[in-house]
N, C-alpha and C. Protein backbone atom coordinates (compact mmCIF):
# COMPACT_ATOMS: atom_id res chain seq x y z
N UNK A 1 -11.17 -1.84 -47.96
CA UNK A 1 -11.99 -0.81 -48.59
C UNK A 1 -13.45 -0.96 -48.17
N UNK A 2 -13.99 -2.30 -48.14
CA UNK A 2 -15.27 -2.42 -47.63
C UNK A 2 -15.60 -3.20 -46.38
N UNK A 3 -14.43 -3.36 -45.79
CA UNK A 3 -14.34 -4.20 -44.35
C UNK A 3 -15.80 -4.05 -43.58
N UNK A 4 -16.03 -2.73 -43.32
CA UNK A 4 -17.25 -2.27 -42.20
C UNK A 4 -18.43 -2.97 -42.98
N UNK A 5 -18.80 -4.14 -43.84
CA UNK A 5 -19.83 -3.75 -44.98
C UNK A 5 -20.38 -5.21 -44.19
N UNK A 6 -21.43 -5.32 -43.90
CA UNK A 6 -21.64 -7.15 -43.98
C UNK A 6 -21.76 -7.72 -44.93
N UNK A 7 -22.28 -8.85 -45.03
CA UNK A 7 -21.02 -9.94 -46.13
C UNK A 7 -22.67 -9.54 -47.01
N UNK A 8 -24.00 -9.31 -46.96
CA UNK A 8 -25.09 -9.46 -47.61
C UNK A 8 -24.29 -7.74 -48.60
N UNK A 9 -23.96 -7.11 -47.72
CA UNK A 9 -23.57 -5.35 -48.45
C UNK A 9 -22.83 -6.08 -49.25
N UNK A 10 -21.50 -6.37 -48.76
CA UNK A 10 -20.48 -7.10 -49.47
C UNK A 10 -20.69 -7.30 -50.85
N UNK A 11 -21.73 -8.90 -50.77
CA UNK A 11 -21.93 -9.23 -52.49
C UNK A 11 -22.51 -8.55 -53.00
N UNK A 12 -23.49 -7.27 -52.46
CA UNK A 12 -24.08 -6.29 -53.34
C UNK A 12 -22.86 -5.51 -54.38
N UNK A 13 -22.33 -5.18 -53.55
CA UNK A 13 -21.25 -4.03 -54.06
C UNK A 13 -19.95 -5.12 -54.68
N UNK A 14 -19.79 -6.30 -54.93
CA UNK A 14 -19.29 -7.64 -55.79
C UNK A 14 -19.94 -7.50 -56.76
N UNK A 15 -21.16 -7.60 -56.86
CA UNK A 15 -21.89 -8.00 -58.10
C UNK A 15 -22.01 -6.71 -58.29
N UNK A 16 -22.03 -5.64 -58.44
CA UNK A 16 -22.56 -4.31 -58.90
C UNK A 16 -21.00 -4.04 -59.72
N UNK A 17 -19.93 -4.12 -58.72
CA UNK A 17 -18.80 -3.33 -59.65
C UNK A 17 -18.57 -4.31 -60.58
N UNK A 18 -18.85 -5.83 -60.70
CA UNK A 18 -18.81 -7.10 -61.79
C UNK A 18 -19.76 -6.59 -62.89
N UNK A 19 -20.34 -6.21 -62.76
CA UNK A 19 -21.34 -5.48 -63.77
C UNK A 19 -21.08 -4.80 -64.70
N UNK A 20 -20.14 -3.52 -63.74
CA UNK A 20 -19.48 -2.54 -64.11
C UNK A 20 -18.45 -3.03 -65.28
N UNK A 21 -17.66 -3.85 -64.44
CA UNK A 21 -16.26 -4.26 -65.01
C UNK A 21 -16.05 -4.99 -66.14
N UNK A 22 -17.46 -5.57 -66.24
CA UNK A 22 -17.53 -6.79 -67.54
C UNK A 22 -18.42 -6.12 -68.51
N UNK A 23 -19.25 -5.18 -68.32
CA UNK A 23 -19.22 -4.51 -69.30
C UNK A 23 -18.86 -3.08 -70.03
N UNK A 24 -17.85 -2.86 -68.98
CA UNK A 24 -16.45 -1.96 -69.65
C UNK A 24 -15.68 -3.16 -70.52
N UNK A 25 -15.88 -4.16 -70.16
CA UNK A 25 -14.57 -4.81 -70.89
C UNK A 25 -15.46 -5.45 -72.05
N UNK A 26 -16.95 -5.57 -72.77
CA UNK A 26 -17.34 -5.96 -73.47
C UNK A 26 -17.41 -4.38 -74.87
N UNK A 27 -17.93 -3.71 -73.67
CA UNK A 27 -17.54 -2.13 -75.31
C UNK A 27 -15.79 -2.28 -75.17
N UNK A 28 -14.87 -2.34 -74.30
CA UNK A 28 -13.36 -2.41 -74.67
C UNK A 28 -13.25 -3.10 -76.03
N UNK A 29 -13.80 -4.42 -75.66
CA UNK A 29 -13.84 -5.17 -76.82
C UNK A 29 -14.15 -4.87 -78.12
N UNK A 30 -15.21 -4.42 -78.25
CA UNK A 30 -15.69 -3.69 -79.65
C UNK A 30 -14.66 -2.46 -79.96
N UNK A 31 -14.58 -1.68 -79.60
CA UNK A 31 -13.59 -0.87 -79.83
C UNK A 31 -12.16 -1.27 -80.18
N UNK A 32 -11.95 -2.41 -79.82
CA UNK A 32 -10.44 -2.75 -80.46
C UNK A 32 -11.31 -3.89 -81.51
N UNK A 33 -12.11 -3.92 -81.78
CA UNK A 33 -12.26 -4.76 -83.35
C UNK A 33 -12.36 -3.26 -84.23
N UNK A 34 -12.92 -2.54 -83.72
CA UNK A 34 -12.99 -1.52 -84.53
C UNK A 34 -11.90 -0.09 -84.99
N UNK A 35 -10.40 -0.76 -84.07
CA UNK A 35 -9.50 -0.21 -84.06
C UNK A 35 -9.65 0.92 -83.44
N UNK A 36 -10.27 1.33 -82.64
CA UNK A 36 -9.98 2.83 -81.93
C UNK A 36 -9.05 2.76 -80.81
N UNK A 37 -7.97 2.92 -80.71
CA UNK A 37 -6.97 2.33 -79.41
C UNK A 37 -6.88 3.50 -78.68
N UNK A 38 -7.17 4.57 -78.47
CA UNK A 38 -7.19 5.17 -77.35
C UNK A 38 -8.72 4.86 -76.23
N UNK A 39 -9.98 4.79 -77.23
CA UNK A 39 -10.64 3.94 -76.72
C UNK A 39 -10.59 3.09 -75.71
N UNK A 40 -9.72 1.95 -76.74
CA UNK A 40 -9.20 0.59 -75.79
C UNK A 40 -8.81 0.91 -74.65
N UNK A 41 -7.46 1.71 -74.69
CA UNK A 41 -6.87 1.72 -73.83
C UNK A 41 -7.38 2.59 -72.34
N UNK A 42 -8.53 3.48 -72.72
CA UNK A 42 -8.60 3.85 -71.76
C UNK A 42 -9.91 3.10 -71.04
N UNK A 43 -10.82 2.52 -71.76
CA UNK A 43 -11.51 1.33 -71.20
C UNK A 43 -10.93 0.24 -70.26
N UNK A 44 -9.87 -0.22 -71.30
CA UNK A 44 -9.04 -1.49 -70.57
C UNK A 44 -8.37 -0.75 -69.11
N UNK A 45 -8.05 0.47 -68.98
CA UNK A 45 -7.34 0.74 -67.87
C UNK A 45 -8.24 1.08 -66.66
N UNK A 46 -9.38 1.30 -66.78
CA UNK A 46 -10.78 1.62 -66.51
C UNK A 46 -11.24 0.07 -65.64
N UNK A 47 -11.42 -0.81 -66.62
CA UNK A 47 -12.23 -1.86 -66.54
C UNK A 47 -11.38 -2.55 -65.51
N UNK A 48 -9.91 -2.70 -65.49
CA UNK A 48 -9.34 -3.79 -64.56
C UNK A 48 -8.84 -2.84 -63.33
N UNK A 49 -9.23 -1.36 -63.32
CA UNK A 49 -9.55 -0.81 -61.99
C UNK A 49 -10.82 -1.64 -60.89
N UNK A 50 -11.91 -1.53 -61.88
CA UNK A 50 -12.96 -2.13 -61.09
C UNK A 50 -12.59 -3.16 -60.97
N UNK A 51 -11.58 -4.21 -61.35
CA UNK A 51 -11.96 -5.63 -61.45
C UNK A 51 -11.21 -6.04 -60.21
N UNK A 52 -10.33 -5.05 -60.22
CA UNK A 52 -9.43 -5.16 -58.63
C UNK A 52 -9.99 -4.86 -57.48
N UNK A 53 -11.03 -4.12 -57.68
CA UNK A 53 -11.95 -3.69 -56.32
C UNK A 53 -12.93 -5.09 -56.12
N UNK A 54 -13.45 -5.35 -57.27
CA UNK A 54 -14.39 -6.57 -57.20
C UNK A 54 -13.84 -7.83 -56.61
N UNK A 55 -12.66 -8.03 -56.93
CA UNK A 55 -12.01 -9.39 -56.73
C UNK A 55 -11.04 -9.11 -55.54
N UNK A 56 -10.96 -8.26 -54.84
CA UNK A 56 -9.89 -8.26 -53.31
C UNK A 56 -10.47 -8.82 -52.68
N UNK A 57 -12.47 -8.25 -52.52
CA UNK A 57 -12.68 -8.83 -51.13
C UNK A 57 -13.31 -10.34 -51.65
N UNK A 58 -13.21 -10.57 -52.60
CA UNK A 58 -13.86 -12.25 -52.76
C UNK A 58 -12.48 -13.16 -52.25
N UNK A 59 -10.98 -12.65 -53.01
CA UNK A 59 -10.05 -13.55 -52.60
C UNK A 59 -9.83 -13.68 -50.65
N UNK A 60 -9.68 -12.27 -50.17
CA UNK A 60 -10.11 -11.94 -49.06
C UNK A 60 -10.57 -12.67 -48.23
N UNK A 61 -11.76 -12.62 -48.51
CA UNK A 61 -13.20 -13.16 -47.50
C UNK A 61 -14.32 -14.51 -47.96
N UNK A 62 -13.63 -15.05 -49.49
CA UNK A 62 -13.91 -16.12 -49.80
C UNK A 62 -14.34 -17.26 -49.21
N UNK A 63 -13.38 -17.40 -48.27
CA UNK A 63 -13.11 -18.91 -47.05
C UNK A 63 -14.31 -18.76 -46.13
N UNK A 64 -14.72 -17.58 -45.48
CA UNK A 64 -15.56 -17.62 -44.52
C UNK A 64 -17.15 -17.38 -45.63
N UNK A 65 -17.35 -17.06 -46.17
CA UNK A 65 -18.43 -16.11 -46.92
C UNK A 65 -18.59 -16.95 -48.81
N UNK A 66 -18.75 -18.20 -49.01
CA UNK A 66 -19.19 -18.55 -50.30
C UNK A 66 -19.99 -17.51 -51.13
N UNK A 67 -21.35 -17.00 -50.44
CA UNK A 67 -21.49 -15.95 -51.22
C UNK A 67 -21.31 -15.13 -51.51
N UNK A 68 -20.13 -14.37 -51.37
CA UNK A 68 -19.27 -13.65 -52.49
C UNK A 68 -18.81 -14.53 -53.79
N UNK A 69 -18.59 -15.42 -53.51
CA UNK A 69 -18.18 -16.18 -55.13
C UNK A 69 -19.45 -16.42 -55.83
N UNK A 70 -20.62 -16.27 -55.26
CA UNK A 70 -22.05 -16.27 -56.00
C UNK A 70 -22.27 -15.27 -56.45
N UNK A 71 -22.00 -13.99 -55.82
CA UNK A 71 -22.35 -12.64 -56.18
C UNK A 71 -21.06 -12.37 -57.43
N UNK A 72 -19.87 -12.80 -57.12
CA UNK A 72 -19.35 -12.14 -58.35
C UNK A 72 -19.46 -12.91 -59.47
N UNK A 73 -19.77 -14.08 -59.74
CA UNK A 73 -20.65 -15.05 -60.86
C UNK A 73 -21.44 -14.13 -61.55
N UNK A 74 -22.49 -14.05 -60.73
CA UNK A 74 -23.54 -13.51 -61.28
C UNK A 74 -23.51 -12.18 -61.47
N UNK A 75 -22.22 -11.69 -61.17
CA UNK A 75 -22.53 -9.83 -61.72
C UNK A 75 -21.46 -10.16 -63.15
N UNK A 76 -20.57 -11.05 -63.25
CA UNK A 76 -19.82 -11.55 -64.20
C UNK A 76 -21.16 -11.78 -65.17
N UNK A 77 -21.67 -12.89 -65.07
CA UNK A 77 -23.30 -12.96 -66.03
C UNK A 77 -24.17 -11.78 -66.12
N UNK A 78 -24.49 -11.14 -65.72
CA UNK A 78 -24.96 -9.89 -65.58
C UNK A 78 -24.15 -8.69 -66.41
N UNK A 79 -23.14 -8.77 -65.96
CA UNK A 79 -22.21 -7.70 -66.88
C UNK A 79 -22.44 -8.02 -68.36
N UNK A 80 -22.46 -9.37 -68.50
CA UNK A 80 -22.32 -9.26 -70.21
C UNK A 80 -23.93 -9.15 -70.56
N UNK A 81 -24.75 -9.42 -70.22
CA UNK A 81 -25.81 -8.88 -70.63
C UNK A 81 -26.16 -7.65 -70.57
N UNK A 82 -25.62 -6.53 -69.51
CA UNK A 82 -25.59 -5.14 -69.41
C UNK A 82 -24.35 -4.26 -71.00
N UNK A 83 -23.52 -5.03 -70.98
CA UNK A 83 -22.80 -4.92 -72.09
C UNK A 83 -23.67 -4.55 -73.20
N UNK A 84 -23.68 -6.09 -73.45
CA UNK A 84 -24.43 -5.99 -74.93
C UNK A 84 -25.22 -4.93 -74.99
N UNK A 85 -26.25 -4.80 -74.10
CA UNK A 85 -27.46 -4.02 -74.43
C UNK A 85 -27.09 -2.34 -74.33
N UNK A 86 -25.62 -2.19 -73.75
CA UNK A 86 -25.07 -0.70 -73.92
C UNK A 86 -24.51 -0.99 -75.24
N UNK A 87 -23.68 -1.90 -75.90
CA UNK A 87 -23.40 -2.05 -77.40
C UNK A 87 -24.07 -1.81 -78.48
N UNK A 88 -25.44 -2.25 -77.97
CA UNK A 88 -26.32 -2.02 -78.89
C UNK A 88 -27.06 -0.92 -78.68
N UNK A 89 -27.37 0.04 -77.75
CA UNK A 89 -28.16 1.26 -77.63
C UNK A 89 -26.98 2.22 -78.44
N UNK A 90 -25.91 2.57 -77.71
CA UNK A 90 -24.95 3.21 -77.93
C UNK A 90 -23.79 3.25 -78.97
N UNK A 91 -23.55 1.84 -80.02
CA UNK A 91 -22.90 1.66 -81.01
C UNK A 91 -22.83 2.59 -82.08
N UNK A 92 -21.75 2.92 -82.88
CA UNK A 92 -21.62 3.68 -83.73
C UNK A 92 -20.54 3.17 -84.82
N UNK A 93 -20.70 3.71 -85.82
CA UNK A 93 -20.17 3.67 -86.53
C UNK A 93 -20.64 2.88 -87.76
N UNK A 94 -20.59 2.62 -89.09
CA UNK A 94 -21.19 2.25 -90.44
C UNK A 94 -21.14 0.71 -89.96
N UNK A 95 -22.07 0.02 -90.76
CA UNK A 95 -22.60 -1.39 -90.78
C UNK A 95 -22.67 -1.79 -92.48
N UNK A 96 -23.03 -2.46 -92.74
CA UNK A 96 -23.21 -3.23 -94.18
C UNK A 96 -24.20 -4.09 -94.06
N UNK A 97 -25.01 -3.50 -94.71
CA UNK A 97 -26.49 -4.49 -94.87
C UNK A 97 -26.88 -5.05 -96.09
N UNK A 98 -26.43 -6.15 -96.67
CA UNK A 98 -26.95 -6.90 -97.37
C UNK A 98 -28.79 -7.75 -97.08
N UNK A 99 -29.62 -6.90 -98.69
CA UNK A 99 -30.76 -7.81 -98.37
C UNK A 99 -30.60 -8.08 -99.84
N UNK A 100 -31.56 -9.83 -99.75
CA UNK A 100 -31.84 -10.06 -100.85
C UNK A 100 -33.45 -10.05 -100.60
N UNK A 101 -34.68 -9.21 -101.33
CA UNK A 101 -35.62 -9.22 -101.52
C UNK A 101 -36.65 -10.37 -102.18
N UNK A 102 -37.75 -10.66 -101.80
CA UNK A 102 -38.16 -11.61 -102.71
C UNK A 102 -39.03 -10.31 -103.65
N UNK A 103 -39.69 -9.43 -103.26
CA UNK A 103 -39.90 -8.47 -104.15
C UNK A 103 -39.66 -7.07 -103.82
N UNK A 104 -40.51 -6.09 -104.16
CA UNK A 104 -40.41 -4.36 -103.56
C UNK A 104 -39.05 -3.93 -103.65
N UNK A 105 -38.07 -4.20 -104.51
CA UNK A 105 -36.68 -3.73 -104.69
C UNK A 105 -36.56 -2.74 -104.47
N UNK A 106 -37.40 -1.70 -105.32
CA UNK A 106 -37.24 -1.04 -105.70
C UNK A 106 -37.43 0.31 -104.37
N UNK A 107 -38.49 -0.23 -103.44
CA UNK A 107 -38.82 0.29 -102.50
C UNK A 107 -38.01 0.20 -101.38
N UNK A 108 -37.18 -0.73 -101.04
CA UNK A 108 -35.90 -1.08 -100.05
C UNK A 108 -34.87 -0.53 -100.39
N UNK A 109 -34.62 -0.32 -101.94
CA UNK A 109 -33.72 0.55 -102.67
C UNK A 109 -33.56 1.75 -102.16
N UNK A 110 -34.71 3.01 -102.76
CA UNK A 110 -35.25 3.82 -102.18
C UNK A 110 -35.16 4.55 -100.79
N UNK A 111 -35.73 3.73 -100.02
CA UNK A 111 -35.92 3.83 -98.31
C UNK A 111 -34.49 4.11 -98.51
N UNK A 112 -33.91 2.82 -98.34
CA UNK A 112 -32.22 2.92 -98.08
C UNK A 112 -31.40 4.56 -98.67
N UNK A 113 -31.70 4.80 -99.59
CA UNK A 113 -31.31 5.89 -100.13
C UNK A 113 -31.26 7.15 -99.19
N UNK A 114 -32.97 7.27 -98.78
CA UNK A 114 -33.11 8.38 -98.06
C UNK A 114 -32.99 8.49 -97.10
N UNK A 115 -32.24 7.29 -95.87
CA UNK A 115 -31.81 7.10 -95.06
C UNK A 115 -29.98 7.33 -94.82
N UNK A 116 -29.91 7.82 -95.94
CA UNK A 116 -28.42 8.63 -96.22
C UNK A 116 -27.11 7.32 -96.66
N UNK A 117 -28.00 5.65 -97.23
CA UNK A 117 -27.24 4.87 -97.02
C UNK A 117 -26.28 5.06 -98.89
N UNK A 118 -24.81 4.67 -98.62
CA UNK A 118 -24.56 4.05 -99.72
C UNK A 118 -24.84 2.57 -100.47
N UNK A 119 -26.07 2.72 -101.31
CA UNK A 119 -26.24 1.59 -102.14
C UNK A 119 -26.16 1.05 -103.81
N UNK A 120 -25.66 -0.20 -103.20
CA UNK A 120 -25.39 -0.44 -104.55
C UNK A 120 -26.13 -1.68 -104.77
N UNK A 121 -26.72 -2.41 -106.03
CA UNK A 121 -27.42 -3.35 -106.35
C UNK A 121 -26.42 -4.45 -107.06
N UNK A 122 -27.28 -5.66 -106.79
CA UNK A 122 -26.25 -6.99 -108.01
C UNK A 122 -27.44 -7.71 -108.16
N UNK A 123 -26.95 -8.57 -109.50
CA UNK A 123 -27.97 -9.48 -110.10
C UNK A 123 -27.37 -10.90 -109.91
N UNK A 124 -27.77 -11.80 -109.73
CA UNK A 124 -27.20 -13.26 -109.14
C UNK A 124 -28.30 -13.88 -108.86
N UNK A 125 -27.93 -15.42 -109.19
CA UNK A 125 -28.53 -16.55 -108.99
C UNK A 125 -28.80 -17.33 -107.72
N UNK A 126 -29.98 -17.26 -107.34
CA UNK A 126 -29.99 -17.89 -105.89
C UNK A 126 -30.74 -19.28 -106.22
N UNK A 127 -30.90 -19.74 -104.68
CA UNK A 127 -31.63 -21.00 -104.87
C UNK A 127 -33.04 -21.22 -105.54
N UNK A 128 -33.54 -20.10 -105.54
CA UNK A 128 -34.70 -19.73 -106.23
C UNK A 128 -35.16 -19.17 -107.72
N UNK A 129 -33.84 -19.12 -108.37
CA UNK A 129 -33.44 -18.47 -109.39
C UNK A 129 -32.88 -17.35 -109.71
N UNK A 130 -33.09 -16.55 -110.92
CA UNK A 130 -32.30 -15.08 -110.46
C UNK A 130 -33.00 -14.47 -109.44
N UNK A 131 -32.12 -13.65 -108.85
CA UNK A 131 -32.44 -12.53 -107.27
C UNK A 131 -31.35 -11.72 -107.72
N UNK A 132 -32.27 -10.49 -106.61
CA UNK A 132 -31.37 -8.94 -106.99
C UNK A 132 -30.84 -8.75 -105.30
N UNK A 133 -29.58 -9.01 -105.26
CA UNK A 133 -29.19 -8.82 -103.85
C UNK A 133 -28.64 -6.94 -103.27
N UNK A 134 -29.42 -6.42 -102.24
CA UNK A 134 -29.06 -5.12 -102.42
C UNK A 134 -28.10 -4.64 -101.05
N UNK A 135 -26.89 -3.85 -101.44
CA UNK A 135 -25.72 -3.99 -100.64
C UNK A 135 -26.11 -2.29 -100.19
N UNK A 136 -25.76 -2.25 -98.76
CA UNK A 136 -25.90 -0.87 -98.27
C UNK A 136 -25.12 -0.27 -97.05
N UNK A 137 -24.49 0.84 -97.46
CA UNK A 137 -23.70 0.82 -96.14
C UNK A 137 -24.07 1.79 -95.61
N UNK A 138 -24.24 2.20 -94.36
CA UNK A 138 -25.17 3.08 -93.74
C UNK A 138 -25.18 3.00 -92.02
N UNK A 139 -25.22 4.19 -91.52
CA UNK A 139 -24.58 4.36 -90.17
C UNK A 139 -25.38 3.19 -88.99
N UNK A 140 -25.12 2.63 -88.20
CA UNK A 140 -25.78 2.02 -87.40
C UNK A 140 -27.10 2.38 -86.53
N UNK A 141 -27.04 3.83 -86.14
CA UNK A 141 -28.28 4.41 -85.78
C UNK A 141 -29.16 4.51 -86.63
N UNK A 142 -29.32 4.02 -87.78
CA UNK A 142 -30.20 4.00 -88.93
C UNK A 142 -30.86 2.23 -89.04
N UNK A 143 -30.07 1.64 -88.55
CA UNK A 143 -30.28 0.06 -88.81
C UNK A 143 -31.56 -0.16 -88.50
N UNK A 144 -31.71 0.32 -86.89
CA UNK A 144 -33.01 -0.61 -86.90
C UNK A 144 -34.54 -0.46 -87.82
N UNK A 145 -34.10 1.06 -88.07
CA UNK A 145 -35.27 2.13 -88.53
C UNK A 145 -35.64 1.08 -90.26
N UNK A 146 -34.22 0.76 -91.01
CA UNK A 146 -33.98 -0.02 -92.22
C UNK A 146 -34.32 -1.24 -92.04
N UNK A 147 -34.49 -1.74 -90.75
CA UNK A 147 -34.88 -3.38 -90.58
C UNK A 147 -35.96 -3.35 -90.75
N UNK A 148 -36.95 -2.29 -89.48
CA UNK A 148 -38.09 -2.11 -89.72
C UNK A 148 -38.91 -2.24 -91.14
N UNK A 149 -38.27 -1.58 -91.52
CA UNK A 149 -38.99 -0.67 -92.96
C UNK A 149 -39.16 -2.27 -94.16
N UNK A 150 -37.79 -2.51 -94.31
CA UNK A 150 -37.62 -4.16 -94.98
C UNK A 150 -38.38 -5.23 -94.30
N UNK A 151 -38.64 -5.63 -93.08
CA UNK A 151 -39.97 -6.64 -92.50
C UNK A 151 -41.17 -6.28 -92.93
N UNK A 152 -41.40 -4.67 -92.91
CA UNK A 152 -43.31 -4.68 -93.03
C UNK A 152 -43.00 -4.67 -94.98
N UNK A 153 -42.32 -4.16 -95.45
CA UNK A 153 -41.89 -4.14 -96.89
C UNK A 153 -42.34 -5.74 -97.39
N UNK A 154 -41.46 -6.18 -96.98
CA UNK A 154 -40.78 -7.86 -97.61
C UNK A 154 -40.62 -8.41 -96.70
N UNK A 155 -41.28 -8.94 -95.60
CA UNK A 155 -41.43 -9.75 -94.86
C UNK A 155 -40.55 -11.22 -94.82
N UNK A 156 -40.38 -11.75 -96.28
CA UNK A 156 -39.34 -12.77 -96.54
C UNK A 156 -38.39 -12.35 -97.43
N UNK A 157 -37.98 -11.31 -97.14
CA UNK A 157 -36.46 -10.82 -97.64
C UNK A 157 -35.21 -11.65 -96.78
N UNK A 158 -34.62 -11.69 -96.85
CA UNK A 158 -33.24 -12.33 -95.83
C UNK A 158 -32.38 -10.77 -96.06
N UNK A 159 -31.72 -10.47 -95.09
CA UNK A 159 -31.13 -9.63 -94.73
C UNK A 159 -29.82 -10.20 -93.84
N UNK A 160 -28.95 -9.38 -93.89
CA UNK A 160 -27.21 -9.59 -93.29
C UNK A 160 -26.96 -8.49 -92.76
N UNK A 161 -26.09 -8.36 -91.55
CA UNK A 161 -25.55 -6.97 -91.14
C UNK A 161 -24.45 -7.60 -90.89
N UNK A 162 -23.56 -6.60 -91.24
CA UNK A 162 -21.78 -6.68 -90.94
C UNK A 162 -21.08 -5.67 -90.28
N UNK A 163 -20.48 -5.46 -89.50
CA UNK A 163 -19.53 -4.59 -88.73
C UNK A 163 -18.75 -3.74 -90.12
N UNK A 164 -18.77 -2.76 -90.29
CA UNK A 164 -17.61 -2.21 -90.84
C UNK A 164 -17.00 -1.12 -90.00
N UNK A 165 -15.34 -1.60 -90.58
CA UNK A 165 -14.52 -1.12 -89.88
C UNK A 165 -14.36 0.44 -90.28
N UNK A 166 -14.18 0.41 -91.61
CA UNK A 166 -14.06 1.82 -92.06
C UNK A 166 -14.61 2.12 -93.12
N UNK A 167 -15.35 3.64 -93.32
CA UNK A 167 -15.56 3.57 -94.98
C UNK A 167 -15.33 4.84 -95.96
N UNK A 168 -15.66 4.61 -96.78
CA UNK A 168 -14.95 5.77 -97.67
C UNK A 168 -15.66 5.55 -99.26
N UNK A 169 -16.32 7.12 -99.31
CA UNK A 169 -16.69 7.92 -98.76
C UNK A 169 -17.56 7.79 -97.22
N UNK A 170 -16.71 9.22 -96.25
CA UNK A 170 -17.51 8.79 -94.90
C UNK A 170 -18.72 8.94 -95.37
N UNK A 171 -19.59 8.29 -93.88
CA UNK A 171 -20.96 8.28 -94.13
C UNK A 171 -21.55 9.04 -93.34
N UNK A 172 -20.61 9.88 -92.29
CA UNK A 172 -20.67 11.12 -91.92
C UNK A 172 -20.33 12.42 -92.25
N UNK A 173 -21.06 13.33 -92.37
CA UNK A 173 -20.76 14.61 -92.33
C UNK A 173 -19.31 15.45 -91.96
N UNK A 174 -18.98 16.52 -92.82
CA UNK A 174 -17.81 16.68 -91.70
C UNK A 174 -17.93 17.77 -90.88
N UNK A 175 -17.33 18.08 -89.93
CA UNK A 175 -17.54 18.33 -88.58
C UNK A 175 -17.34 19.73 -88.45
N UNK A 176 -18.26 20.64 -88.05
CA UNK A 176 -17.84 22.34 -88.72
C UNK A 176 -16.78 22.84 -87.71
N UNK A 177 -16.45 24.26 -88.39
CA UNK A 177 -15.70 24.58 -87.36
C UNK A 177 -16.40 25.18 -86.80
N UNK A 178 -15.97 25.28 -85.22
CA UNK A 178 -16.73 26.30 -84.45
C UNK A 178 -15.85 27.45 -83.82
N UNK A 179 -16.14 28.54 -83.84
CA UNK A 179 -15.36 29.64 -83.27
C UNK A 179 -14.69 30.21 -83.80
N UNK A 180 -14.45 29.90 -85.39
CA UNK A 180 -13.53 30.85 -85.89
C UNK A 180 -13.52 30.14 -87.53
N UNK A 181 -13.17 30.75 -88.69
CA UNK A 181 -13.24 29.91 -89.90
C UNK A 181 -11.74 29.14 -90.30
N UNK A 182 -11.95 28.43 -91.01
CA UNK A 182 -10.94 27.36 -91.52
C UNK A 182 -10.27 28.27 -92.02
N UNK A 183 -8.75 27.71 -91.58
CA UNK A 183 -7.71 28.69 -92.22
C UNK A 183 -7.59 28.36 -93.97
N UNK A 184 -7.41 29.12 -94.65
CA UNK A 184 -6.66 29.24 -96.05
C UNK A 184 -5.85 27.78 -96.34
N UNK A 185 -5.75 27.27 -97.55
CA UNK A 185 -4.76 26.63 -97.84
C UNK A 185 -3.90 27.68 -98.97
């Protein structure tokens, strides 16, 4: 496939589709924690396309050419850092944010509210004595905007984020029809 390429083209186009391939297979990943299996599956069928293009000409041309096994290393390392940072631009779906405030409750409360989150409050004993720990579930494109807001707020609040898988009531909207109205029940 890339025979005509010299071995410098070569590891370019090694490390570029390693890139590719490892971080198709890092959102694959998230998507099957998050149960979406058509997702998966069409990632996973996706991802070990590239991985077969990446890895012919290293097994290939290995013996004469070490750096191909450098280049696909490092697009392997590379991929997961390209990953993540598409995981995190592009992620969706509800989170769970636990903060416990040292004060401004009432104002993290609030915020959270009008940020469309579901919250709920508890009263409990921490190492510090009683604390009001505040539980919120609320879409992920909202997170950072809520992190923000809680640092310049409460600066020594402690805060938690959790993956949620599913929730109910959604925390999305539902989805109109377009082109014609909902039939009758």
């Amino acid at each position: 496939m890339f025979a005509e390429l010299p071995v410098w083209g070569l590891a370019i186009v090694i490390f570029l589709l390693r890139i590719v391939d490892v971080s198709i297979g890092v959102v694959r990943m998230l998507t099957v924690v998050q149960g979406r299996m058509i997702a998966s599956v069409v990632l996973g069928f996706l991802e070990i396309i590239v991985w077969i293009a990446a890895v012919a000409p290293v097994i290939v041309n290995v013996s004469e050419s070490i750096e191909l096994a450098f280049a696909y290393a490092a697009g392997f390392a590379a991929g997961n850092g390209v990953g993540i940072w598409l995981q995190r631009k592009f992620a969706s779906g509800p989170v769970v944010l636990r903060v416990v405030p040292t004060n401004q409750h009432e104002d993290i409360m609030n915020f959270l509210v009008q940020q469309g989150a579901w919250v709920t409050t508890f009263e409990g004993e921490g190492v510090k004595g009683d604390e009001r720990m505040i539980v919120a579930a609320l879409r992920r494109r909202n997170l950072d905007h809520a992190i923000s807001f809680i640092n310049q707020t409460d600066p020594d609040a402690m805060y938690v984020v959790e993956q949620a898988l599913e929730s109910k009531p959604s925390l999305y909207p539902p989805i109109p029809m377009i082109g014609r109205a909902r039939p009758s029940v």
